[in-house]
Protein backbone atom coordinates (compact mmCIF):
# COMPACT_ATOMS: atom_id res chain seq x y z
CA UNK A 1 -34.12 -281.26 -212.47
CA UNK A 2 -37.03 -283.25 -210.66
CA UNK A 3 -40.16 -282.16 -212.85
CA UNK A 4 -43.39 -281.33 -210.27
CA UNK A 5 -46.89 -281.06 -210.80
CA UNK A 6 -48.98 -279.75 -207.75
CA UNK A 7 -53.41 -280.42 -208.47
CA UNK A 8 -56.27 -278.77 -207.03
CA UNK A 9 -59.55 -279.91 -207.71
CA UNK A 10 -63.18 -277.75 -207.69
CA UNK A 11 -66.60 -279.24 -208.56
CA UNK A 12 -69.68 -277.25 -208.65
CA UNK A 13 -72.82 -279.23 -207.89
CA UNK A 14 -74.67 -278.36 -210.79
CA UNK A 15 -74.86 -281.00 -214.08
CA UNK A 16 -74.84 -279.23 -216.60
CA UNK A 17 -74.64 -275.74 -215.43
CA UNK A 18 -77.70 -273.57 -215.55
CA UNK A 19 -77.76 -270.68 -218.37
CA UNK A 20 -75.78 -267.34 -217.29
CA UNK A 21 -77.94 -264.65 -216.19
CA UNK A 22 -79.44 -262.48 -218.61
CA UNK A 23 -77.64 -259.55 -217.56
CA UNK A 24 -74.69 -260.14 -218.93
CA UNK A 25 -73.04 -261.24 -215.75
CA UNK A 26 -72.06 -265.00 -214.50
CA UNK A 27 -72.70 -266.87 -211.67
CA UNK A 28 -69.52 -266.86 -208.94
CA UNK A 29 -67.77 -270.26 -210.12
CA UNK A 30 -65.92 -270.86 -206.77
CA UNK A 31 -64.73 -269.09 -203.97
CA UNK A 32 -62.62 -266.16 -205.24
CA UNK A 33 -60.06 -267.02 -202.40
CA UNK A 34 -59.09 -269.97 -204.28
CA UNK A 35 -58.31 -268.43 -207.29
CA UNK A 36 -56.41 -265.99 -204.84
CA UNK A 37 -54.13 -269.65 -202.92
CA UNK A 38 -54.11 -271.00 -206.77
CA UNK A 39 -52.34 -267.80 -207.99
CA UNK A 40 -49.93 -268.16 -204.77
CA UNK A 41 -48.88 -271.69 -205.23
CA UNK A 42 -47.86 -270.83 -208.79
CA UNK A 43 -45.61 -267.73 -207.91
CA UNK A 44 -44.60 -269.82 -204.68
CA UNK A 45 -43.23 -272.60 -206.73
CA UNK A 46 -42.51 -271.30 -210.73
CA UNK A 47 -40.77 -274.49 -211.90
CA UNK A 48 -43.67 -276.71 -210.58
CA UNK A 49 -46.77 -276.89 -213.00
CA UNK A 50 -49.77 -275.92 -211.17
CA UNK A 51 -53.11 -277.13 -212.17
CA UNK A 52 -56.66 -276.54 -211.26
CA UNK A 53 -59.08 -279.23 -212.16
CA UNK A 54 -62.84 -278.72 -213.48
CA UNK A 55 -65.33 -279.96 -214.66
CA UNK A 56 -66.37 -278.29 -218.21
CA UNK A 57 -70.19 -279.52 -217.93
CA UNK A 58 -70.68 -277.76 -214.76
CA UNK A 59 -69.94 -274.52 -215.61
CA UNK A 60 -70.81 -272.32 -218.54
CA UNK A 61 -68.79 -271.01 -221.47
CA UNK A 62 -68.41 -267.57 -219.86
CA UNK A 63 -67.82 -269.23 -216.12
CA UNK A 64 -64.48 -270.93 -217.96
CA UNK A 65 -63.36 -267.88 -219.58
CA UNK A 66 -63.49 -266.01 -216.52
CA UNK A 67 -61.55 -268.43 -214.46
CA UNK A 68 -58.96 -268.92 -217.15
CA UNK A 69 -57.96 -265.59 -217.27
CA UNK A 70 -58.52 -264.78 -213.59
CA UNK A 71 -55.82 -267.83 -212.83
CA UNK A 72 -53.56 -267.95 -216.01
CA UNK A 73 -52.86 -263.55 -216.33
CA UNK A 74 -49.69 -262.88 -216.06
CA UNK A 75 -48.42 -267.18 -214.77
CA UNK A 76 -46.72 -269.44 -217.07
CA UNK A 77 -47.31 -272.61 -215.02
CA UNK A 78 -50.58 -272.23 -213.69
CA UNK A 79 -53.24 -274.12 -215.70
CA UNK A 80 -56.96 -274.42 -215.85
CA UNK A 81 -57.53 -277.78 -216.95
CA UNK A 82 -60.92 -279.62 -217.42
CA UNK A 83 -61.65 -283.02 -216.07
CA UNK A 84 -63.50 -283.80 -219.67
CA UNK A 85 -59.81 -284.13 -221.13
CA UNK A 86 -59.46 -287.59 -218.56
CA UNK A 87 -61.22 -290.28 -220.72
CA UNK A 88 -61.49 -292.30 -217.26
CA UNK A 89 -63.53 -289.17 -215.95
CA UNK A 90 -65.99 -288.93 -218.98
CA UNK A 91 -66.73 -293.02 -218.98
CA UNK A 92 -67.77 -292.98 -215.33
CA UNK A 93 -70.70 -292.90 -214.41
CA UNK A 94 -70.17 -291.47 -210.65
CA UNK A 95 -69.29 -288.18 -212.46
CA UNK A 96 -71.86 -287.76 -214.76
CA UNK A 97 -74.79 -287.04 -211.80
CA UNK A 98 -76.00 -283.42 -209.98
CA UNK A 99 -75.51 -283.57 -206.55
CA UNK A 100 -79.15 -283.14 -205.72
CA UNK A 101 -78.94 -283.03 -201.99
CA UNK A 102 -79.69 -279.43 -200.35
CA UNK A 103 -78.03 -280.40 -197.28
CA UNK A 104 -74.85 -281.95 -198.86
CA UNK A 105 -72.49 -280.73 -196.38
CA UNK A 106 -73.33 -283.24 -193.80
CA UNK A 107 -71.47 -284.04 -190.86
CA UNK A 108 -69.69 -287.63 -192.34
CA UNK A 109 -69.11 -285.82 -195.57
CA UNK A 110 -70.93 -288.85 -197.69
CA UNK A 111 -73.10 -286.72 -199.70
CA UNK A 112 -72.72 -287.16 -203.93
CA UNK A 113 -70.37 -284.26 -204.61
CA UNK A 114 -68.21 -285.60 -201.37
CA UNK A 115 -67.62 -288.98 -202.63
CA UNK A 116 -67.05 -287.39 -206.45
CA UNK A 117 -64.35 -285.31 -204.96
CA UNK A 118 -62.89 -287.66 -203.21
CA UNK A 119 -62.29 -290.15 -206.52
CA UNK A 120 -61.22 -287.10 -208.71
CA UNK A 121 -58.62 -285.84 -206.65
CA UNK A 122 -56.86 -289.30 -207.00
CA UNK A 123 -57.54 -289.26 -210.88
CA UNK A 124 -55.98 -285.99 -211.35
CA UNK A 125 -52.83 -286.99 -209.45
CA UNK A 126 -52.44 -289.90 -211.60
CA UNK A 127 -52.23 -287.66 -214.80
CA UNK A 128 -49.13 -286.79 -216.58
CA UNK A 129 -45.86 -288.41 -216.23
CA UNK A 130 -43.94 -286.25 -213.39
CA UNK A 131 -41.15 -287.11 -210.90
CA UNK A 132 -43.27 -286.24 -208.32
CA UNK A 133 -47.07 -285.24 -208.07
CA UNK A 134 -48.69 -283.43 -205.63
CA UNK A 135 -52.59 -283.17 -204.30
CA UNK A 136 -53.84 -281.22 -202.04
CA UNK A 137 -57.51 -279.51 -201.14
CA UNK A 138 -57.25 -275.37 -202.15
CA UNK A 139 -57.42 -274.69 -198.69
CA UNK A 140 -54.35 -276.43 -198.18
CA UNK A 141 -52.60 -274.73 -200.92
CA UNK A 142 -49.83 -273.09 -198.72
CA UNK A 143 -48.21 -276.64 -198.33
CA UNK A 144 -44.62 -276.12 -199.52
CA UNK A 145 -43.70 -279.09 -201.95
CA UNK A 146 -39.65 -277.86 -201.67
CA UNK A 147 -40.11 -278.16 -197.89
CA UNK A 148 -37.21 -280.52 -196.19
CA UNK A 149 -40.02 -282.35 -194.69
CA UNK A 150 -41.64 -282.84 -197.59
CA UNK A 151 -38.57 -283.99 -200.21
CA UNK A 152 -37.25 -286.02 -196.49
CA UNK A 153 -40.80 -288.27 -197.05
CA UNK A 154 -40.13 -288.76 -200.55
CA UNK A 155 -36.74 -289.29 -200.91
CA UNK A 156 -37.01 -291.99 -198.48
CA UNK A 157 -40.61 -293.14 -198.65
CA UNK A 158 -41.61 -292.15 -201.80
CA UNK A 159 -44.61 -291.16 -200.24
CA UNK A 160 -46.22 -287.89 -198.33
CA UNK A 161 -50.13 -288.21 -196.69
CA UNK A 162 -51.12 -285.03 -195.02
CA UNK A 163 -52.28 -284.78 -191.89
CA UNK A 164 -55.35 -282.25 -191.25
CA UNK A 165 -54.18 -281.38 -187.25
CA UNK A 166 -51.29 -279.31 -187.13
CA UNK A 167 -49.84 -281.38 -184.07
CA UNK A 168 -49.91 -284.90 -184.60
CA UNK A 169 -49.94 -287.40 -186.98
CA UNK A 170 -53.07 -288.91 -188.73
CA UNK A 171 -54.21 -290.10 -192.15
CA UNK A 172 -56.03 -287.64 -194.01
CA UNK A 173 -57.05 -287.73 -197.49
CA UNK A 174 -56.68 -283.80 -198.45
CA UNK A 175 -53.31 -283.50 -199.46
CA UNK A 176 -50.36 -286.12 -200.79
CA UNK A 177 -47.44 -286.04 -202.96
CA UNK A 178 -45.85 -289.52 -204.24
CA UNK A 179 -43.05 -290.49 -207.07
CA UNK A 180 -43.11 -293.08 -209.51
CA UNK A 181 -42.46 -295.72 -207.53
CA UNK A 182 -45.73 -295.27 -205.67
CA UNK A 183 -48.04 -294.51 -208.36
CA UNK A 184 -49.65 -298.35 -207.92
CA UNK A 185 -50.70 -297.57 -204.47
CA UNK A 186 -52.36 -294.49 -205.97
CA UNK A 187 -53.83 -296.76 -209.13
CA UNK A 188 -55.16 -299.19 -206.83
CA UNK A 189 -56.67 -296.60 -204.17
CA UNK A 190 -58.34 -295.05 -207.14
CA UNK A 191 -60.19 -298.38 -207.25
CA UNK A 192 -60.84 -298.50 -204.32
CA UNK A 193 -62.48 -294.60 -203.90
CA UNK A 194 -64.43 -295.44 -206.76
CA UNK A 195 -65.95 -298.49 -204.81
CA UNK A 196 -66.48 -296.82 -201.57
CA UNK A 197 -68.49 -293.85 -203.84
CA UNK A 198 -70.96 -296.38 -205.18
CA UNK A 199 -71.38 -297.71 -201.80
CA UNK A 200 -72.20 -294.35 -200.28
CA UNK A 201 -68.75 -293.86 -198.78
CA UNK A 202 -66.08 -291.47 -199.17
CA UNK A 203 -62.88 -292.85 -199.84
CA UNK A 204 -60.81 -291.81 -196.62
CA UNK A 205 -61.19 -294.37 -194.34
CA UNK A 206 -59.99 -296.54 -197.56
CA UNK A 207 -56.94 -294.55 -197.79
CA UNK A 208 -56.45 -294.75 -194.22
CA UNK A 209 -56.74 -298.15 -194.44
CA UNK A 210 -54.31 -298.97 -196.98
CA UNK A 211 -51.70 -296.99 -195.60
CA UNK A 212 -51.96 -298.91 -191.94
CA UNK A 213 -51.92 -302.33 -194.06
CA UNK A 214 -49.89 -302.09 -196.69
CA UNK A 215 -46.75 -298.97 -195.23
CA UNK A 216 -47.28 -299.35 -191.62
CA UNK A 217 -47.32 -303.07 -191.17
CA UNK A 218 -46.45 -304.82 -194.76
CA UNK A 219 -43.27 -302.32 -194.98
CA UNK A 220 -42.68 -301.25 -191.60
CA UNK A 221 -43.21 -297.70 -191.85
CA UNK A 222 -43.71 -295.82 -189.15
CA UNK A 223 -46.65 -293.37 -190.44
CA UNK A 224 -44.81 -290.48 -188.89
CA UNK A 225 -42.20 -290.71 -191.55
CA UNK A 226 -44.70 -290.15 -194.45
CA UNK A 227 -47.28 -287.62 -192.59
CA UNK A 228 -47.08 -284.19 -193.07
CA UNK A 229 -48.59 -282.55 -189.41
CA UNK A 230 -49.98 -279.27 -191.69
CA UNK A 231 -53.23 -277.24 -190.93
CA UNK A 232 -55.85 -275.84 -193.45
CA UNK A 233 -56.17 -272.17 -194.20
CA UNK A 234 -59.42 -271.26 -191.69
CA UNK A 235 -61.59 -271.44 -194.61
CA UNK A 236 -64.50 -273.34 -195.58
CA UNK A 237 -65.11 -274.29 -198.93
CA UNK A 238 -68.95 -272.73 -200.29
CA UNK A 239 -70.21 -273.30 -203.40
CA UNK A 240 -71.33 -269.34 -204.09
CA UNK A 241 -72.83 -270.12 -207.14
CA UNK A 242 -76.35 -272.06 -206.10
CA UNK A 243 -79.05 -271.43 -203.64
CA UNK A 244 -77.48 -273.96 -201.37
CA UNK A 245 -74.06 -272.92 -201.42
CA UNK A 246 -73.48 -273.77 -197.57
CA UNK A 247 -75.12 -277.23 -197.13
CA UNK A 248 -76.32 -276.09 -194.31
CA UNK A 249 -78.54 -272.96 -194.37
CA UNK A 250 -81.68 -272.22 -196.14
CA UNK A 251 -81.75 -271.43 -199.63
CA UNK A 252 -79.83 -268.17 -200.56
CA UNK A 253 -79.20 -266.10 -203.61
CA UNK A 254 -76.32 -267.22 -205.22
CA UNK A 255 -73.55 -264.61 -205.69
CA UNK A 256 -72.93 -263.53 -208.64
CA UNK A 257 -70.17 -261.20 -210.90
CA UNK A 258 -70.56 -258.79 -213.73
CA UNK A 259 -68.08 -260.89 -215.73
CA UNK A 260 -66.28 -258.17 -218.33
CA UNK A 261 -65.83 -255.64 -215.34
CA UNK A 262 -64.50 -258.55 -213.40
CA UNK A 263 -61.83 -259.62 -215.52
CA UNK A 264 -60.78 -255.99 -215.99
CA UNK A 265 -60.55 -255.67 -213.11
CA UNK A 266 -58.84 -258.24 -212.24
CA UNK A 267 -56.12 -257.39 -215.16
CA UNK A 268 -55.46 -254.30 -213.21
CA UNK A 269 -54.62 -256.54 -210.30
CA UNK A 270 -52.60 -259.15 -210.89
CA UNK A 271 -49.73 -257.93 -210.96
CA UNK A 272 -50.27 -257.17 -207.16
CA UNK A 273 -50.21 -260.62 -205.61
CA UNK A 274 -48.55 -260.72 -202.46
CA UNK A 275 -45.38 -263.18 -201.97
CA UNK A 276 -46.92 -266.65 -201.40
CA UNK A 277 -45.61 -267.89 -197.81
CA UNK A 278 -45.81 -271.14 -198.22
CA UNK A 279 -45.33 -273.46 -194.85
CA UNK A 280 -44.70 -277.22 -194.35
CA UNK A 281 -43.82 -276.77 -190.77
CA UNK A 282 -46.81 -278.13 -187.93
CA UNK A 283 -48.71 -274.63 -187.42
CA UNK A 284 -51.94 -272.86 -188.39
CA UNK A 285 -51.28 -270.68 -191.39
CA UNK A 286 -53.34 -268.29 -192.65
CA UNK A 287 -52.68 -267.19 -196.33
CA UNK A 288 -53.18 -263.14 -196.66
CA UNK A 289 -55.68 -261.31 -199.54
CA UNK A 290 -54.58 -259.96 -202.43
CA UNK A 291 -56.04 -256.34 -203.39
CA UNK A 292 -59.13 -257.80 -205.35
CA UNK A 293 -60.43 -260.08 -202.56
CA UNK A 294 -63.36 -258.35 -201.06
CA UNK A 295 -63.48 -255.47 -203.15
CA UNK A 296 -62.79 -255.83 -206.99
CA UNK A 297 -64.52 -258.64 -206.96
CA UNK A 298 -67.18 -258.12 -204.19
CA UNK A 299 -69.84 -260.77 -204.77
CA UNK A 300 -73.27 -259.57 -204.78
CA UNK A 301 -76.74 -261.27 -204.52
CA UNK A 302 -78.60 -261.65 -207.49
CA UNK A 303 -81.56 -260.34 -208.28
């Protein structure tokens, strides 16, 4: 059998994270919604390993415990795994800074916790020793991995970019999925994110780059035989837990969850995940809520 891992990656801009509230209750980690398309992916694809990546130091002892049990109840191959474990991670010093920019969702996407993401989400593919591994942003988590399209690219290529518009083809850096044989392109495009990010660039137009030079004209690939036409989910990624969770707005409260009620809650729950409906074909998909989105775990402003 052809062993899979499929990676999502979440940083909070916080380093280290700021003490729990006193209350008793924790600030939201992430969007609940991805902990909803994590949960999917893994019942969508049980013999793939499914893994969502953190970062230990920017969240608290009781923000872990809550999203280990709210993604791992009840799953057998979905993982919460923390960045710290990487050696490469820990060492560099790109990853060991606080985004300190209120207004970090800017319009080139630049910012410090832009240009961290971008590196990680190449490190993270590069761990393990699978057949084939799988990246992709958690709101493209509906991208089917089993898809004809998908095993067509790899089989032949080795090699699957997504592309963000659901109509043509373009070089995005949100989602991928490579084998062995292509695991030096990956290698040396880590370098190369990790050079852009100290320059004040994100690494896309790197990756862009290196796929025009080295598939498109060294090899002779036409790009539309490695990209994967597949739209996001309508949703746009907040970070719920700080004042500036939008980038873009004033300060806010951040949202916050009484954490023993939530993971009883959730508990309840689980069990209750709709069918994943996972979709490699060029069209908007929208994932739908499980029971606990919006209601069990309704975030509220803190105090």
């Amino acid at each position: 059998m052809t062993s899979q891992v499929l990676n999502f990656l979440w940083l909070n801009l916080d380093l280290p994270a700021p003490p729990d509230p006193k209350d008793g209750s924790i600030r939201e980690p992430l969007p609940a919604k991805y902990i909803e398309n994590t949960r999917k992916a893994g019942k969508a694809r049980p013999a793939a390993e499914i893994n969502l990546w953190v970062d230990s130091k920017r969240l608290t002892q009781r923000q872990v415990d809550y999203l280990k049990k709210s993604l791992e109840e009840g799953m057998t191959n979905v993982h919460l795994k923390d960045l710290r474990d990487i050696p490469a991670y820990g060492k560099e010093k790109l990853y060991n800074k606080a985004e300190t920019n209120p207004h970090w969702r800017d319009m080139d996407q630049t910012s410090l916790i832009w240009r961290q993401v971008d590196a990680a989400k190449i490190l993270i593919s590069l761990q393990g020793s699978f057949d084939q591994a799988f990246f992709a942003d958690l709101d493209h988590a509906h991208l089917d991995i089993d898809s004809k399209e998908v095993q067509t690219m790899l089989t032949k290529h080795g090699l699957m970019i997504g592309s963000a518009d659901s109509h043509y083809a373009s070089i995005e850096n949100q989602l991928w999925g490579f084998t062995a044989k292509r695991r030096k392109f990956f290698e040396d495009y880590y370098k190369e994110a990790l050079n852009c990010a100290y320059h004040g660039d994100n690494a896309w137009e790197a990756l862009e780059e290196k796929v025009y030079n080295e598939i498109e004209d060294d090899e002779g690939i036409d790009i539309e035989e490695i990209c994967l036409p597949i739209s996001d989910d309508g949703t746009q990624a907040e970070q719920p837990g700080h004042q500036w969770r939008t980038g873009l707005d004033k300060p806010v409260a951040p949202s916050v969850l009484s954490g023993t009620k939530a993971l009883a809650d959730f508990k309840k729950t689980a069990g209750n995940d709709n069918k994943a409906e996972p979709s490699a074909a060029p069209k908007h998909k929208i994932l739908s809520k499980i029971p606990f989105i919006g209601s069990k775990f309704k975030a509220v402003p803190s105090a």
